[in-house]
Every structure is written in structure tokens, then in C-alpha cells.
Protein backbone atom coordinates (compact mmCIF):
# COMPACT_ATOMS: atom_id res chain seq x y z
CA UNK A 1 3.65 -3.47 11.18
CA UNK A 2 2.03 -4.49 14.32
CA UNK A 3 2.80 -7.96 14.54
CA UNK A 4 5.27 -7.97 17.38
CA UNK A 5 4.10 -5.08 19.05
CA UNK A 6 0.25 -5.73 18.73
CA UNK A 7 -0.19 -7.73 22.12
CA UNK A 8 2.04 -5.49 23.75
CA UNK A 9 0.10 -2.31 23.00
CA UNK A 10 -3.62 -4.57 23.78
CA UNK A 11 -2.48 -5.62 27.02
CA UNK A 12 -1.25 -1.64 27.89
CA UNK A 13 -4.60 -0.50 26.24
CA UNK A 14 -6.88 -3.80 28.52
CA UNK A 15 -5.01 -2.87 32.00
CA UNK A 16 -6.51 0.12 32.30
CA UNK A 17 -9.54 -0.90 30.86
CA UNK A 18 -10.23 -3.39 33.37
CA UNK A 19 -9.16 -0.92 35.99
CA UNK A 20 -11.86 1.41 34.56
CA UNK A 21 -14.53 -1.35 34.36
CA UNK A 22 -14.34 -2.04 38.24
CA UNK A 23 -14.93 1.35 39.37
CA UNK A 24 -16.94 3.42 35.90
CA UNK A 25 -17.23 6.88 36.15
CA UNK A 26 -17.44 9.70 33.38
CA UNK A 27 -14.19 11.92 33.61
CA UNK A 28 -12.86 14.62 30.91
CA UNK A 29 -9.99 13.48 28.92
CA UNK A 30 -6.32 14.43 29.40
CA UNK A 31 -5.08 16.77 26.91
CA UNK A 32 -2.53 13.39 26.29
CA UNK A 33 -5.94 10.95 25.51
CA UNK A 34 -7.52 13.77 23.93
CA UNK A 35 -4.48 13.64 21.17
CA UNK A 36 -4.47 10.21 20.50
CA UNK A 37 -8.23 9.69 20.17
CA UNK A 38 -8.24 12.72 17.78
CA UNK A 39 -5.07 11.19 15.88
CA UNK A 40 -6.43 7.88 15.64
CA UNK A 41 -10.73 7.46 15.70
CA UNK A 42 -11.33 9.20 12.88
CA UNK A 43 -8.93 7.15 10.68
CA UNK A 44 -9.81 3.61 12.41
CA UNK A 45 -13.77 4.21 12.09
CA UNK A 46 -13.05 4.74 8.32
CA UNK A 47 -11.05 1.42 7.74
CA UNK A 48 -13.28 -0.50 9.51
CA UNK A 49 -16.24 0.02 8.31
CA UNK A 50 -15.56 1.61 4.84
CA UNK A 51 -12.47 1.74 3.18
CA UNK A 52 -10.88 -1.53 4.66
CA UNK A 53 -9.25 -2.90 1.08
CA UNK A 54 -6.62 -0.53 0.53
CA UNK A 55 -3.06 -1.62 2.63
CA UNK A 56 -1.42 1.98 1.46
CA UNK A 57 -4.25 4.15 3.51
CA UNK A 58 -3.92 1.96 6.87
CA UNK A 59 -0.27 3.48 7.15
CA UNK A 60 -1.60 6.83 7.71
CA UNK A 61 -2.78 5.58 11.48
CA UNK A 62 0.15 3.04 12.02
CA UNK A 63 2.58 5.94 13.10
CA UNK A 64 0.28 6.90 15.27
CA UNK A 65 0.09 3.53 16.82
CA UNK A 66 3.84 3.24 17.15
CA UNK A 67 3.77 6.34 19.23
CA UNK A 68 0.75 5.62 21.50
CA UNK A 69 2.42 2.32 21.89
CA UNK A 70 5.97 4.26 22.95
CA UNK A 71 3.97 6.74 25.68
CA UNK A 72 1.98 3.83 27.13
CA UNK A 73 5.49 1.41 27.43
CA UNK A 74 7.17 4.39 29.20
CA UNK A 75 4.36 5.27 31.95
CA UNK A 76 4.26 1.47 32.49
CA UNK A 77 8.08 1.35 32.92
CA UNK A 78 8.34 4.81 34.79
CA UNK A 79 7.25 3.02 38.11
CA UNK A 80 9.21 -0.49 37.45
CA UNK A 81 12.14 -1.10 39.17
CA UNK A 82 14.63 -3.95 38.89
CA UNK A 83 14.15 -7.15 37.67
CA UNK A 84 10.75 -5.74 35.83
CA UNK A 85 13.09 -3.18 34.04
CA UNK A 86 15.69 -5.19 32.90
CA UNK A 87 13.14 -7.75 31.14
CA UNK A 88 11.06 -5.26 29.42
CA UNK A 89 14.55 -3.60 27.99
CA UNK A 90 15.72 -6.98 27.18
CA UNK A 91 12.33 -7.73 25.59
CA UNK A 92 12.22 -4.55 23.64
CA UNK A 93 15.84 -4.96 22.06
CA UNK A 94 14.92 -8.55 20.78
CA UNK A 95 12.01 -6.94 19.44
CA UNK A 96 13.84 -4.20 17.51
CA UNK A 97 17.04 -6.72 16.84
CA UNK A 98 14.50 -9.03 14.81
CA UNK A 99 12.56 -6.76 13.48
CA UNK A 100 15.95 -5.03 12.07
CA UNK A 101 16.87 -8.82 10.92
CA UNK A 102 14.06 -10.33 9.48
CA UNK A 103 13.87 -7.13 7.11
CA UNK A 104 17.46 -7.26 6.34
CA UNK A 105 17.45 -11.24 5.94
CA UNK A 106 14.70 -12.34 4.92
CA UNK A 107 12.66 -12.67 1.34
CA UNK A 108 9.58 -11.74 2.72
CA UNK A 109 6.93 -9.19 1.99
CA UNK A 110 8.13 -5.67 2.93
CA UNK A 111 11.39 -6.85 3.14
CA UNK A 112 14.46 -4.83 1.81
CA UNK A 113 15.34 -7.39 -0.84
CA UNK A 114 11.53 -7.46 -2.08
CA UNK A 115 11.53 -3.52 -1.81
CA UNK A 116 14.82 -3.54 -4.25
CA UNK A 117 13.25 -6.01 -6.57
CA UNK A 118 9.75 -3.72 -6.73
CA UNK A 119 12.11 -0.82 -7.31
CA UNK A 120 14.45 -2.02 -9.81
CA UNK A 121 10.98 -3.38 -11.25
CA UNK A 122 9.83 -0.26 -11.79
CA UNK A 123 12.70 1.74 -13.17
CA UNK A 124 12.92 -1.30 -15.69
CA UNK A 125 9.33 -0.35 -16.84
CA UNK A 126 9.63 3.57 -16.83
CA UNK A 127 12.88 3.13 -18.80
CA UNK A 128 11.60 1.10 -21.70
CA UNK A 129 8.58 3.32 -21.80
CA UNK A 130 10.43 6.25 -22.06
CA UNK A 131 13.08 5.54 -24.31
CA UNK A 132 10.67 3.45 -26.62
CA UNK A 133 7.15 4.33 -27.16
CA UNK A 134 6.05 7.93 -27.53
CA UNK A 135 3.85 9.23 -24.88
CA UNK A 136 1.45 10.83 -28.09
CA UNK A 137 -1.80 8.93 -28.37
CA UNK A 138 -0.55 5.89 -26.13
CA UNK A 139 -2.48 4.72 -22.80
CA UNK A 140 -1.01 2.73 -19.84
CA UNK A 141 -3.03 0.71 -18.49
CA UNK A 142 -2.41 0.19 -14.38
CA UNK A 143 -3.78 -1.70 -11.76
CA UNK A 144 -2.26 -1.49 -8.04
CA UNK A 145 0.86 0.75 -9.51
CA UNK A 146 -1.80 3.23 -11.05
CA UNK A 147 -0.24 6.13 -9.03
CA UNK A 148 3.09 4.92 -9.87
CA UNK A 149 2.71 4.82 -13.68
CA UNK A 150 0.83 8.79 -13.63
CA UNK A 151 3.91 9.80 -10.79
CA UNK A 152 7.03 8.60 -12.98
CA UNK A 153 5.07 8.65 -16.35
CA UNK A 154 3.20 12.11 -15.99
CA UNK A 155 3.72 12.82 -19.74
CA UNK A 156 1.55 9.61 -20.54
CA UNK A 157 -2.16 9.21 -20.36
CA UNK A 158 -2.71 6.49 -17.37
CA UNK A 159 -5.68 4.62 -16.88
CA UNK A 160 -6.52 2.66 -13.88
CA UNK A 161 -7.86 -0.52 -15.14
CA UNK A 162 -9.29 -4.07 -13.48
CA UNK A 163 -10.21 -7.08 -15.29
CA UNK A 164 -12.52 -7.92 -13.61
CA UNK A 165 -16.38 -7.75 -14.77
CA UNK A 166 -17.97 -3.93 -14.44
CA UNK A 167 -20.97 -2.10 -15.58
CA UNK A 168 -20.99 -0.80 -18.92
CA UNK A 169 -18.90 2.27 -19.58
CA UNK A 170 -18.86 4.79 -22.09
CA UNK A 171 -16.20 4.57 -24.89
CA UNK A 172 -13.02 6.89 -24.32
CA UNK A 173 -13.21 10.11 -26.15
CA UNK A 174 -9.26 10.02 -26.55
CA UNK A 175 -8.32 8.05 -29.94
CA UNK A 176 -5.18 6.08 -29.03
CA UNK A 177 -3.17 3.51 -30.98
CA UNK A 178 -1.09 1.78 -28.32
CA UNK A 179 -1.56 0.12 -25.27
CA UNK A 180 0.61 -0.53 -22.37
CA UNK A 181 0.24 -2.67 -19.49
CA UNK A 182 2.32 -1.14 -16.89
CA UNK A 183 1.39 -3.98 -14.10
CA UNK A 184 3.16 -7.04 -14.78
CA UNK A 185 0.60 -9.29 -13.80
CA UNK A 186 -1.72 -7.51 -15.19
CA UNK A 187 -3.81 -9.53 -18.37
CA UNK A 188 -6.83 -8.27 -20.28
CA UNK A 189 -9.63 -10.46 -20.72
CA UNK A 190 -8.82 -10.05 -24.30
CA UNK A 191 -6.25 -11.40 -27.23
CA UNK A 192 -3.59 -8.61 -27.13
CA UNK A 193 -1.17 -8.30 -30.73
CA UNK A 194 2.13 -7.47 -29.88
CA UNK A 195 3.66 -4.25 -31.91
CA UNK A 196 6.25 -5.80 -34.00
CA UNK A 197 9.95 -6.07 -32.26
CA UNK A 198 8.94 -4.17 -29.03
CA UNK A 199 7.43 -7.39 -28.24
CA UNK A 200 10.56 -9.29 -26.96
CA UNK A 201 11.91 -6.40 -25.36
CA UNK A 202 8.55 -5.52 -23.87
CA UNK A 203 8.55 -9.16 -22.01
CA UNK A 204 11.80 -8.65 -20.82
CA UNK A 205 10.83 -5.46 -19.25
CA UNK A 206 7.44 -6.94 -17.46
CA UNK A 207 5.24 -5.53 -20.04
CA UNK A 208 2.74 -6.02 -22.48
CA UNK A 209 2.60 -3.78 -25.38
CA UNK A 210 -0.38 -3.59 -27.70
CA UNK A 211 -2.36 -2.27 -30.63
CA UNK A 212 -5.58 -0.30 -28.88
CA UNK A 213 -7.72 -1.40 -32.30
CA UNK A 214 -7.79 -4.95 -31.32
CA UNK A 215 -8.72 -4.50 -27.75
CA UNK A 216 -12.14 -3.76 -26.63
CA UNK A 217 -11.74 -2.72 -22.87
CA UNK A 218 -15.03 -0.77 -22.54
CA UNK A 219 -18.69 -2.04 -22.17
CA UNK A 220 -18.77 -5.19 -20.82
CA UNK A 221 -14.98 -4.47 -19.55
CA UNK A 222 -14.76 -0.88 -18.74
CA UNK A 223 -11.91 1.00 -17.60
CA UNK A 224 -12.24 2.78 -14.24
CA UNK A 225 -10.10 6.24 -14.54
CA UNK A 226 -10.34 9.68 -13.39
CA UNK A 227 -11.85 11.62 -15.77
């Protein structure tokens, strides 16, 4: 979200800083820095150096960004005049004119054609569920869309499960006889049986439907859910 206005807001942020560094002196905040440093520190010191994997919790401080970006670009403009002026507006509008057209045009991530595929994606999935496999003693099993499938799903039991190798977990207290893999690239480490004729409709839908008896996701594969 920062690309194309990440050297503009370090080179706003290193003027002053360099200004500072020639002459240091210990002086009180602004109630203006004071806002900003409350908005922002506490949520960069936790990405950084502890929760730095998840994209979804970084947009929490990227707002904030855009608007310290904003007040900084208009007390550096304030005091411009002329030719200054007019290529910093010019500047700014091709910004916002290809920011506006590469997520109109283009097939990129974040894009609004990938944003209409994930959604259409989703009420595929949700639909099928819903109007095919009862939400009694059935699990869906999530991965990145966790909060998705408990959000749109609430009336199924959603687990958030990873493939990949865990410590041994206890076995589920809930008896179940059908699994659902609500991520569509989302494959167990073991054999799955389809359910009869859902199967074909299932995989047209970006899911895998299967019998919970032939699937052993706990021990050396547990299943990390809320409890």
C-alpha cells in the first residue's frame, strides 16, 4: 500500500531528521507528533519484532501512515511557491491516476478483478455448503479463510487447520462424520474418500469433501482451533 508513496513519506520523515541531527536537543512533543507516535509505535514495535507474518494485522497502521504521509506533504507544500507547487500536484495526480489504474486494469494482487474472483470464490463455497451438506456433525477445515468460513458459515463447526508438521494434539471430543476443506488449496497430508456424488460438484465448487473416519488429522497432524 506503500509502494508509491513509501520514498515520499522517508524523505519527509529524513529532512527533518537530518535537521535534528545537526543541532540535538531534547524538546516535548507537539500535541500533532504526540498523535502519530501514539497511533503508530505501538502497532509497528509489534510487527516487527513479533507478529510480522500476518498481512491482515499490518492494515491496522497503514491508515495511519496514509495520513501522517498527507500532514507532512501539506506543511512541506504550505511554504512552496511556483514551479515547486505545480510539480508536487502534478506528481501527486500521477500517483493517484495510476494507482486508480493499475487497480482497475490490471490482474494483479489486490486488484479489483482478483478481489471479484476471491469474492465470487467464496460465495461459490458458502453456497454449496449450505444448500448441500448439513451443518450437524460436519467440520470445515480452513486455513488463511478460517475467519471467513466461521463469519459466513457460523452454523458450522470451523477448524483452523495447517498441514504442516505439529506437536501432538489431543483427539477432538466432537464425533463428526464429514469433512470439508473450505480453502481451495488446501490438501491434507492424508488420502481423502470423496462422499459419493458431492464429489464432482464439490470440485467444481473449490472443495474437497470427505468422510472424517478415514482421515487422521490429530497426533502427528494436529489441528490448531480455538477451543
Amino acid at each position: 500500500g506503500l509502494f508509491a508513496l513509501g520514498a515520499v513519506l522517508l524523505g519527509l520523515l529524513l529532512a527533518p531528521a537530518l535537521h535534528w541531527a545537526r543541532r540535538p536537543r531534547i524538546r516535548r512533543p507537539g500535541e500533532l507528533t504526540t498523535f502519530f507516535l501514539v497511533w503508530l509505535l505501538p502497532g509497528l514495535a509489534i510487527y516487527v519484532f513479533w507478529i510480522i507474518g500476518d498481512w491482515g494485522y499490518v492494515l491496522s497502521i497503514l491508515p495511519g501512515l496514509y495520513v501522517l504521509c498527507a500532514t507532512l506533504l501539506a506543511r512541506a507544500l504550505a511554504r512552496a511557491h511556483g514551479a515547486p507547487i505545480v510539480i508536487a500536484r502534478a506528481l501527486l495526480l500521477s500517483v493517484l491516476a495510476g494507482t486508480a489504474l493499475f487497480f482497475v486494469g490490471s490482474g494483479a494482487r489486490w486488484s479489483a478483478g482478483l478481489l471479484a474472483a476471491h469474492d465470487r470464490s467464496v460465495i461459490d463455497r458458502v453456497t454449496f455448503i449450505r444448500a448441500r451438506i448439513s451443518p450437524d456433525a460436519t467440520v470445515l477445515l480452513a486455513r488463511e479463510d478460517y475467519q471467513l468460513a466461521r463469519y459466513y458459515l457460523n452454523e458450522y463447526l470451523a477448524w483452523l487447520y495447517d498441514p504442516a508438521r505439529a506437536r501432538t494434539g489431543e483427539a477432538p471430543k466432537n464425533a463428526f462424520r464429514t469433512l470439508v476443506v473450505f480453502t481451495p488449496d488446501l490438501a491434507l497430508r492424508q488420502p481423502l474418500d470423496p462422499i459419493g456424488s458431492l464429489a464432482s460438484d464439490a470440485r467444481a465448487a473449490g472443495l474437497t469433501v470427505a468422510s472424517g473416519s478415514n482421515v487422521k488429522l490429530f497426533g502427528d497432524y494436529p489441528i490448531a482451533r480455538e477451543p
